[in-house]
PDB file of N, CA and C in Angstrom:
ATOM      1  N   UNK A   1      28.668  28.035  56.531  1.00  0.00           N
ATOM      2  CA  UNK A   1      29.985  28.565  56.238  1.00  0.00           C
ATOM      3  C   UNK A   1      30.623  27.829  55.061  1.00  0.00           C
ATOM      4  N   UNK A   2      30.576  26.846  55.015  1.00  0.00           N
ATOM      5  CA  UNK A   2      30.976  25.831  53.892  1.00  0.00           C
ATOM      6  C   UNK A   2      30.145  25.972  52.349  1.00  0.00           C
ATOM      7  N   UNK A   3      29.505  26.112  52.540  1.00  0.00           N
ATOM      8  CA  UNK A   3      28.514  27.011  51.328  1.00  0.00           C
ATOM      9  C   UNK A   3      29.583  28.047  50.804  1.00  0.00           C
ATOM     10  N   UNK A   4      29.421  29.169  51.769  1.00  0.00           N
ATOM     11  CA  UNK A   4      29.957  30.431  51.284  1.00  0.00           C
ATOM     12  C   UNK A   4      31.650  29.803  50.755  1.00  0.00           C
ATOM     13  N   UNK A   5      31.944  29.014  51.241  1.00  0.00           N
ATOM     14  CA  UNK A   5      33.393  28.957  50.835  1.00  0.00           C
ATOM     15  C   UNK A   5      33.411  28.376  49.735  1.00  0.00           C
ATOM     16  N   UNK A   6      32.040  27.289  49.394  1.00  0.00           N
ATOM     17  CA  UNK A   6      32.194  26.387  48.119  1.00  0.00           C
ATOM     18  C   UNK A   6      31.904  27.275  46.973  1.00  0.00           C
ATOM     19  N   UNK A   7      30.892  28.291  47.453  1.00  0.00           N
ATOM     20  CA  UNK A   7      30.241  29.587  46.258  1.00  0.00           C
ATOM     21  C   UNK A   7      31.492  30.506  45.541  1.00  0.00           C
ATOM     22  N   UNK A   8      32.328  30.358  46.675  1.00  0.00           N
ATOM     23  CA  UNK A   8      33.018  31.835  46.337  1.00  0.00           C
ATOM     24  C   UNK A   8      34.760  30.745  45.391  1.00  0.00           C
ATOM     25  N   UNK A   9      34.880  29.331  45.855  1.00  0.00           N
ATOM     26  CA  UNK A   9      35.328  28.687  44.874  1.00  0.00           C
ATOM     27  C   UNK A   9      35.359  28.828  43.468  1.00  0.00           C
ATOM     28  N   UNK A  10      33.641  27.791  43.937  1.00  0.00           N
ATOM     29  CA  UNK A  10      32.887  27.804  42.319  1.00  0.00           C
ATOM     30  C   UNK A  10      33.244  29.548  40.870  1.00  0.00           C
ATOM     31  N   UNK A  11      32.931  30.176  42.000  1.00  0.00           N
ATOM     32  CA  UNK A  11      32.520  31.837  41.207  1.00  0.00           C
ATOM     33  C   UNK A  11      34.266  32.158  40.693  1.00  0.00           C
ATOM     34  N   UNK A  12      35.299  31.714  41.477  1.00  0.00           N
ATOM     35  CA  UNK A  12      36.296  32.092  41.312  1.00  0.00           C
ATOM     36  C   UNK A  12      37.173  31.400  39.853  1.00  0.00           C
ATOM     37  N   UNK A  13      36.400  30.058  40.318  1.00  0.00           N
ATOM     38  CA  UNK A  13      37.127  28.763  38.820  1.00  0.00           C
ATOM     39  C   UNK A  13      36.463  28.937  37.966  1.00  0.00           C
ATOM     40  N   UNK A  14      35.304  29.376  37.525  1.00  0.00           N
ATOM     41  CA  UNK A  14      34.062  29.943  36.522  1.00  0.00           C
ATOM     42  C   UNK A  14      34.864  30.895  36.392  1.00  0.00           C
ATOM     43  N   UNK A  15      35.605  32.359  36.837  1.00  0.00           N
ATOM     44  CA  UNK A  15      35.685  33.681  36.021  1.00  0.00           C
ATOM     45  C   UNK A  15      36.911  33.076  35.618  1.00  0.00           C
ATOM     46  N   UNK A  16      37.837  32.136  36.324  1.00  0.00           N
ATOM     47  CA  UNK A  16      39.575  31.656  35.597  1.00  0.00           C
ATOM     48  C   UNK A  16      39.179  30.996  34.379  1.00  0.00           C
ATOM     49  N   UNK A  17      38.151  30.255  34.066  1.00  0.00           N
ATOM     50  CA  UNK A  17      38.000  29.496  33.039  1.00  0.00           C
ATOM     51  C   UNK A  17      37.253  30.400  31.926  1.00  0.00           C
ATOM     52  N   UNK A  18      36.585  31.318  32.037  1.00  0.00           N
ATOM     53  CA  UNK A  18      36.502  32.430  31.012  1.00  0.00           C
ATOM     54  C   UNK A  18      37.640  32.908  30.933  1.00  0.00           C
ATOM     55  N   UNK A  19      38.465  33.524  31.858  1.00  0.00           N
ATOM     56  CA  UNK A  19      39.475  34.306  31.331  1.00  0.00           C
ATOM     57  C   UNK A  19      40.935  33.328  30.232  1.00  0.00           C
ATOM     58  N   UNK A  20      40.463  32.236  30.874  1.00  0.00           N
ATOM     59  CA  UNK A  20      41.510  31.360  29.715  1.00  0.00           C
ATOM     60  C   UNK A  20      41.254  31.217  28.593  1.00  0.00           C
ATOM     61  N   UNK A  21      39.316  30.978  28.178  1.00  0.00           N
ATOM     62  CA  UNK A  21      39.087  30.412  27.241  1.00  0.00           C
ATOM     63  C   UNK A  21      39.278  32.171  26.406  1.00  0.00           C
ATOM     64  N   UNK A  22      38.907  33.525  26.878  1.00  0.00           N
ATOM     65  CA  UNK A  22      39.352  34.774  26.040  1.00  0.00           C
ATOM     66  C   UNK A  22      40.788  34.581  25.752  1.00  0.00           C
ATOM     67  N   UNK A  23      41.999  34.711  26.899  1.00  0.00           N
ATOM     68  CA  UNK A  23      43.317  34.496  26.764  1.00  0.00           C
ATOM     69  C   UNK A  23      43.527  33.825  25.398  1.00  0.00           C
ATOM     70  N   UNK A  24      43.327  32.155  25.367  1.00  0.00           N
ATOM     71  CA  UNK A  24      43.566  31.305  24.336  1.00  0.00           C
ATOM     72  C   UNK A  24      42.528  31.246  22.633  1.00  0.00           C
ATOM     73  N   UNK A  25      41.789  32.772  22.677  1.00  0.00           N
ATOM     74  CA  UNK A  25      41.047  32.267  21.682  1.00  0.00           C
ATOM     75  C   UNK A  25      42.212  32.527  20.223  1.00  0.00           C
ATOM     76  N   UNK A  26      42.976  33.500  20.166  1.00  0.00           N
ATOM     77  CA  UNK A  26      44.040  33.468  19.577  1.00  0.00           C
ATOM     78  C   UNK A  26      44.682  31.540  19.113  1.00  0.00           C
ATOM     79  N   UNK A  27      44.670  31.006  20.249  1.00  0.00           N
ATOM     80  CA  UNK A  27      45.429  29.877  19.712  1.00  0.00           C
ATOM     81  C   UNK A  27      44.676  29.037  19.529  1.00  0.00           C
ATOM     82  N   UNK A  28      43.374  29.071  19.989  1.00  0.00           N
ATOM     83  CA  UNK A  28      41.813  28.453  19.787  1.00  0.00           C
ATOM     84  C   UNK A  28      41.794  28.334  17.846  1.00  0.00           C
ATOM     85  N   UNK A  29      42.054  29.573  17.361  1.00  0.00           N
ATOM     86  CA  UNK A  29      41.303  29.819  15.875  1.00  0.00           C
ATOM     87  C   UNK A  29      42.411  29.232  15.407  1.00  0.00           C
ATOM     88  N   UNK A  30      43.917  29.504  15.270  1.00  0.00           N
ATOM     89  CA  UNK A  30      44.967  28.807  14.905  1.00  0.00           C
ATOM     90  C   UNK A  30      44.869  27.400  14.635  1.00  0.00           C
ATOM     91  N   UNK A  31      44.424  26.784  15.889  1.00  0.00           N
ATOM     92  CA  UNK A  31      44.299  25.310  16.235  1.00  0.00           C
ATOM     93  C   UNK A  31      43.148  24.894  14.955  1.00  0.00           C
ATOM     94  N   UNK A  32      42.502  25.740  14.912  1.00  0.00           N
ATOM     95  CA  UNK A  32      40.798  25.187  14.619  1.00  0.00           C
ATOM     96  C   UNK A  32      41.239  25.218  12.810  1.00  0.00           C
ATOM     97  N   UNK A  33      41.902  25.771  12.201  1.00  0.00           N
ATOM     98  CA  UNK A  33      42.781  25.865  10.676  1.00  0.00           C
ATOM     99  C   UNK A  33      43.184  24.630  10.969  1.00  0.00           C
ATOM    100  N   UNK A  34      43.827  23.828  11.924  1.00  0.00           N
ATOM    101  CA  UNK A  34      44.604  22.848  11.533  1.00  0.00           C
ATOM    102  C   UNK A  34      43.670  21.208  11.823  1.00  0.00           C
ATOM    103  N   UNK A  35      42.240  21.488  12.126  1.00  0.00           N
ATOM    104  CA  UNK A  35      40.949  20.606  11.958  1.00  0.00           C
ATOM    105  C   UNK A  35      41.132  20.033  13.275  1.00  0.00           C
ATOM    106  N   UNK A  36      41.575  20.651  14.602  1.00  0.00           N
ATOM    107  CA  UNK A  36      41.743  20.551  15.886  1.00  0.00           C
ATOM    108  C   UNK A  36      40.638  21.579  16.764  1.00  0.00           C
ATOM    109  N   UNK A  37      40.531  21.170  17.689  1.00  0.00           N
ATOM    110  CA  UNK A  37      39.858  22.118  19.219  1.00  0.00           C
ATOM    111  C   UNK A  37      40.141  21.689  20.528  1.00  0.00           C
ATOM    112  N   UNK A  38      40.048  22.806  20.934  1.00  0.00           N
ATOM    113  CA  UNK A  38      40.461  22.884  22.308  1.00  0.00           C
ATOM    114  C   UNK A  38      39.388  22.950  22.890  1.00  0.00           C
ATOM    115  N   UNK A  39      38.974  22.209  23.861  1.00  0.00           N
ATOM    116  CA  UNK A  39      37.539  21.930  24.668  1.00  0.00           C
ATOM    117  C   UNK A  39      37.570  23.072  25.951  1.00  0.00           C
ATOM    118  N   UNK A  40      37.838  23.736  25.681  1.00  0.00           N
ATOM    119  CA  UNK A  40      37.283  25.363  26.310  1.00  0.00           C
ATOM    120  C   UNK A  40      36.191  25.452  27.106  1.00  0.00           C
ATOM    121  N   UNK A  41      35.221  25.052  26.192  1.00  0.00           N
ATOM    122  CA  UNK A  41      33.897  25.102  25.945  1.00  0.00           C
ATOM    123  C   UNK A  41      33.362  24.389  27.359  1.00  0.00           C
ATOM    124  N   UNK A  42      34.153  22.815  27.597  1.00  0.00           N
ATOM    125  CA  UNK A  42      33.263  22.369  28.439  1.00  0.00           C
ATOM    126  C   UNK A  42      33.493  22.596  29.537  1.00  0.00           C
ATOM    127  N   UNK A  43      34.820  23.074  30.142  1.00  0.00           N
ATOM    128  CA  UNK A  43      34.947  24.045  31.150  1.00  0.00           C
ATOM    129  C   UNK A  43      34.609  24.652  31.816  1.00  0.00           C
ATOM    130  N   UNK A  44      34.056  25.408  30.593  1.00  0.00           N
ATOM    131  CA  UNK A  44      33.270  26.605  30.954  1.00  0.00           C
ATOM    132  C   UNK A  44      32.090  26.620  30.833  1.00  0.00           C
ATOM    133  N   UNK A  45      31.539  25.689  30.522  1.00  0.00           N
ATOM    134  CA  UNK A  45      30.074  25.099  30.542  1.00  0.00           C
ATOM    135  C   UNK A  45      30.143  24.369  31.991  1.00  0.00           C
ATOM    136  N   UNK A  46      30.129  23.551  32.252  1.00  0.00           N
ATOM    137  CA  UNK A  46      30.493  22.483  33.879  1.00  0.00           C
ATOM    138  C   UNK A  46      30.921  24.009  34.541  1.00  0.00           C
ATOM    139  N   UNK A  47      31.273  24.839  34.875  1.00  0.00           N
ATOM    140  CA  UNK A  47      31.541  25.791  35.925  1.00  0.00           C
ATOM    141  C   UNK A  47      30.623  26.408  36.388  1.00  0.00           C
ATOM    142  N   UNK A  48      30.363  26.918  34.545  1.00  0.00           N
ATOM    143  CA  UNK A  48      28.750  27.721  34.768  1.00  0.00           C
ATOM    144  C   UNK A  48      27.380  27.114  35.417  1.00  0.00           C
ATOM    145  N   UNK A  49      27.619  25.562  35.032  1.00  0.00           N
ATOM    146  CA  UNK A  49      26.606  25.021  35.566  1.00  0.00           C
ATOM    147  C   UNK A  49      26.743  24.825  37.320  1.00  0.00           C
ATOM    148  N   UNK A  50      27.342  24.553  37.800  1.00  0.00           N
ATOM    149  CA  UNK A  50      28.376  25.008  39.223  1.00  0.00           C
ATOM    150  C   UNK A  50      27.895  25.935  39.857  1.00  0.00           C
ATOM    151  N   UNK A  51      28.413  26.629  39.424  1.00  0.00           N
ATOM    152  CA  UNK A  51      27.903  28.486  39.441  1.00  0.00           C
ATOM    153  C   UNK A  51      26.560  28.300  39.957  1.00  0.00           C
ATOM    154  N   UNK A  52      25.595  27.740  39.084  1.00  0.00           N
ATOM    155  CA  UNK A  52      23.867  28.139  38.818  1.00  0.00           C
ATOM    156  C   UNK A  52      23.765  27.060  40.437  1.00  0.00           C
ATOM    157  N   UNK A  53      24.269  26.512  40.148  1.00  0.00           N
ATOM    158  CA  UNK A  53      23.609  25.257  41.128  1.00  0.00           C
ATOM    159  C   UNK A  53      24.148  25.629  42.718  1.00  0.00           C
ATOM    160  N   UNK A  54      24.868  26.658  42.930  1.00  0.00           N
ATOM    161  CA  UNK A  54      26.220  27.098  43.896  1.00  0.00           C
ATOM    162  C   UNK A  54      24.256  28.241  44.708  1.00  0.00           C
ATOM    163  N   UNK A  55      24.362  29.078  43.312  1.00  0.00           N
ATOM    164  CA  UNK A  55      23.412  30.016  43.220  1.00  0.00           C
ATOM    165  C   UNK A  55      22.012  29.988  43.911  1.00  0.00           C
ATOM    166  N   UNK A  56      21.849  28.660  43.599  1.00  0.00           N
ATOM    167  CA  UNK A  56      20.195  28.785  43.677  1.00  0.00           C
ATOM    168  C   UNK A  56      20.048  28.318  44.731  1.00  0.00           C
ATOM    169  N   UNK A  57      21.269  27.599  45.128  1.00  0.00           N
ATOM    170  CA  UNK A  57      20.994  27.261  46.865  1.00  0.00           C
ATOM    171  C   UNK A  57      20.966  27.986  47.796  1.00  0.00           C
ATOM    172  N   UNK A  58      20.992  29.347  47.739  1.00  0.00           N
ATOM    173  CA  UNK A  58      21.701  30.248  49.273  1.00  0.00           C
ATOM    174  C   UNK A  58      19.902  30.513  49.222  1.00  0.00           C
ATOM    175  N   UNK A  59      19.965  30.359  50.249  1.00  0.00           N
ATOM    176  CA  UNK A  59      18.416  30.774  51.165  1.00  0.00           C
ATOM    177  C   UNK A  59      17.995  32.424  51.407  1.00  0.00           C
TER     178      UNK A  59
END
């Protein structure tokens, strides 16, 4: 049961952290003119990896 609750976490903070890093790409490119970034990226990298590892465990 704790599985399913950690999976359906994981899957939930993985699609919020895409939908921020689309939301903010507007202020992403702005930022990125002024020789700045917003680490988006690793977010959403560490989630995805989450995700995979959430994934490959269910039997």
């Amino acid at each position: 049961m704790r599985s399913h609750v950690r999976r359906a976490v994981v899957v939930v903070l993985y699609q919020l952290s895409l939908l921020t890093g689309i939301i903010m790409l507007p202020l992403a490119v702005g930022v990125r003119q002024l020789g700045l970034t917003i680490p988006v990226h690793r977010v959403v990298e560490r989630l995805g990896d989450a995700y995979e590892r959430t994934s490959t465990n269910q039997v």
